[in-house]
Protein backbone atom coordinates (compact mmCIF):
# COMPACT_ATOMS: atom_id res chain seq x y z
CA UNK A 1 5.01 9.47 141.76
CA UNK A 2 7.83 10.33 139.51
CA UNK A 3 7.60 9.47 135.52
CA UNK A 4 9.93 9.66 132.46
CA UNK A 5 8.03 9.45 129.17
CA UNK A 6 10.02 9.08 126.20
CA UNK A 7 8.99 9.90 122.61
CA UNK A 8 11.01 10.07 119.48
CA UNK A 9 12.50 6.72 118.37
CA UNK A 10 12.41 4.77 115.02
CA UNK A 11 14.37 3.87 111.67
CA UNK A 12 16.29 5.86 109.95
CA UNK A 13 19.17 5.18 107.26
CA UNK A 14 22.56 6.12 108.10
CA UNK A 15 23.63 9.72 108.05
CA UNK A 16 19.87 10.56 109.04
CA UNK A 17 18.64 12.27 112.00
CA UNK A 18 16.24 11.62 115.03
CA UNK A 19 14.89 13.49 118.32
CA UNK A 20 14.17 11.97 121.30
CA UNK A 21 12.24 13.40 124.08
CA UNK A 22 11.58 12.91 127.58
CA UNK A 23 8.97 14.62 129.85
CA UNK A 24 9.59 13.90 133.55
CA UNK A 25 7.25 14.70 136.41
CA UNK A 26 6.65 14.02 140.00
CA UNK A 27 9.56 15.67 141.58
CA UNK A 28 12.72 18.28 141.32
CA UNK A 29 15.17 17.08 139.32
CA UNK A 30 18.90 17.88 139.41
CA UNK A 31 20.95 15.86 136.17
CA UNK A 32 18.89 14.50 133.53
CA UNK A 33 20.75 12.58 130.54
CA UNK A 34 20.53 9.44 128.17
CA UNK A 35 21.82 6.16 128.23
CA UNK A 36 21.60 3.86 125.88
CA UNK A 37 22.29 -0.17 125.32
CA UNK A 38 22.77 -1.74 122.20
CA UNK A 39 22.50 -5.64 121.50
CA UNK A 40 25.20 -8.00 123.26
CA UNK A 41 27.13 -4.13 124.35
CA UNK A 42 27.18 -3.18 127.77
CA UNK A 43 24.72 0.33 128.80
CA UNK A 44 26.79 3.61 127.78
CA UNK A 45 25.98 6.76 129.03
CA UNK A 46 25.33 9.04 125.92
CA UNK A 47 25.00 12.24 127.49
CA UNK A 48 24.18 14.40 130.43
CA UNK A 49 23.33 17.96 131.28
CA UNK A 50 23.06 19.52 134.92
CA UNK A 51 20.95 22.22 136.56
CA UNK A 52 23.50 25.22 135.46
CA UNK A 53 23.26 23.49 131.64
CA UNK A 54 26.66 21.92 131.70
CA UNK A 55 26.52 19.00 129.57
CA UNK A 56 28.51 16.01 128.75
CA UNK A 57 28.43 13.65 125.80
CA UNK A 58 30.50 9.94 124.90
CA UNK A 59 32.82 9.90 122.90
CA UNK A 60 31.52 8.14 120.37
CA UNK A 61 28.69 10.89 119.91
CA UNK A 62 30.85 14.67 120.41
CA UNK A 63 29.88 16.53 117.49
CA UNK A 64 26.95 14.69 115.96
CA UNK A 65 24.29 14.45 119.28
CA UNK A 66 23.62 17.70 121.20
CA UNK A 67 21.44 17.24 124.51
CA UNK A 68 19.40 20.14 125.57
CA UNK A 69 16.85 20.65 128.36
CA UNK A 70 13.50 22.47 129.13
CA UNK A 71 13.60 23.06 132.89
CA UNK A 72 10.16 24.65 132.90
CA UNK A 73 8.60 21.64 131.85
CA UNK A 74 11.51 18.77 133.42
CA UNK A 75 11.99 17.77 129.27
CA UNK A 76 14.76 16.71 127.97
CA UNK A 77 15.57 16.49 124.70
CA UNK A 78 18.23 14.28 122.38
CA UNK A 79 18.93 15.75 119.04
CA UNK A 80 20.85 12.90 116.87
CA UNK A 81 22.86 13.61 113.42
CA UNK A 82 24.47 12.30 111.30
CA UNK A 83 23.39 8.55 112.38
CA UNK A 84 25.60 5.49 112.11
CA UNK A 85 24.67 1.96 112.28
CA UNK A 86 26.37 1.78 115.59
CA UNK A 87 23.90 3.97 117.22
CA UNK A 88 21.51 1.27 116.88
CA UNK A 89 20.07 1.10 120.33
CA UNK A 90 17.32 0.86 123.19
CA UNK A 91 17.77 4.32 124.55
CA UNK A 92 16.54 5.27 128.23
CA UNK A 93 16.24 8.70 129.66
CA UNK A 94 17.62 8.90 133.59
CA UNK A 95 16.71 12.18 136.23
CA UNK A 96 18.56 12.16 139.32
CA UNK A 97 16.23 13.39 142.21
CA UNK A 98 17.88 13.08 145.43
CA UNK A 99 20.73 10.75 144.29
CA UNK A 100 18.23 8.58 142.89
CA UNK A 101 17.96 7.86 139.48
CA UNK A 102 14.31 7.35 137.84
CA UNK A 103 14.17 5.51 134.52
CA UNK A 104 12.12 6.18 131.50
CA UNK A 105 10.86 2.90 129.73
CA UNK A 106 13.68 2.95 126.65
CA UNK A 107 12.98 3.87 123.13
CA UNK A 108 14.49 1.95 120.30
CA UNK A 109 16.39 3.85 117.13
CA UNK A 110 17.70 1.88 114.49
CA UNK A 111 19.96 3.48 112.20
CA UNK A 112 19.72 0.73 108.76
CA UNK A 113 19.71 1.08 104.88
């Protein structure tokens, strides 16, 4: 049975940082990544990273969010600077096994004064 457990998320004023994690289990997975959906916006895909480590990130995040991954333990991690209101989410880890993508259960980051 494959799981995504995500830790990490909370407040934090603008310009702050956060980490989110995500341990995944029950199979081999090939890209892991984050997505996130904020209120009355459309899901966004944050950022990726594949089996070789290539990685890929929005726009709207180059240069403040770096993605990283444990493949020993199927964690991924999302390291977030230099916070803006407009990160102010529900974010959800995805791991493609197979072409199918397995959810984690979302973690919420608000980014407020």
């Amino acid at each position: 049975q494959v799981q995504l457990v995500e830790s990490g998320g909370g407040l934090v004023q603008p310009g702050g940082s956060l980490r989110l994690s995500c341990a995944a289990s029950g199979s081999i997975f090939s890209a892991m990544g984050w997505y996130r959906r904020a209120p009355g916006k459309q899901r966004e895909l944050v950022a990726t990273i594949g089996n070789g480590g290539s990685t890929h990130y929005a726009d709207s995040v180059k240069g403040r969010f770096t993605i990283s991954r444990d493949y020993a333990s199927n964690t991924v991690y999302l390291q977030m600077n230099s916070l803006k209101p407009e990160d102010t989410a529900v974010y959800y880890c995805y791991a493609n096994s197979d072409y199918v993508l397995y959810w984690g259960q979302g973690t919420q980051v608000t980014v407020s004064s």
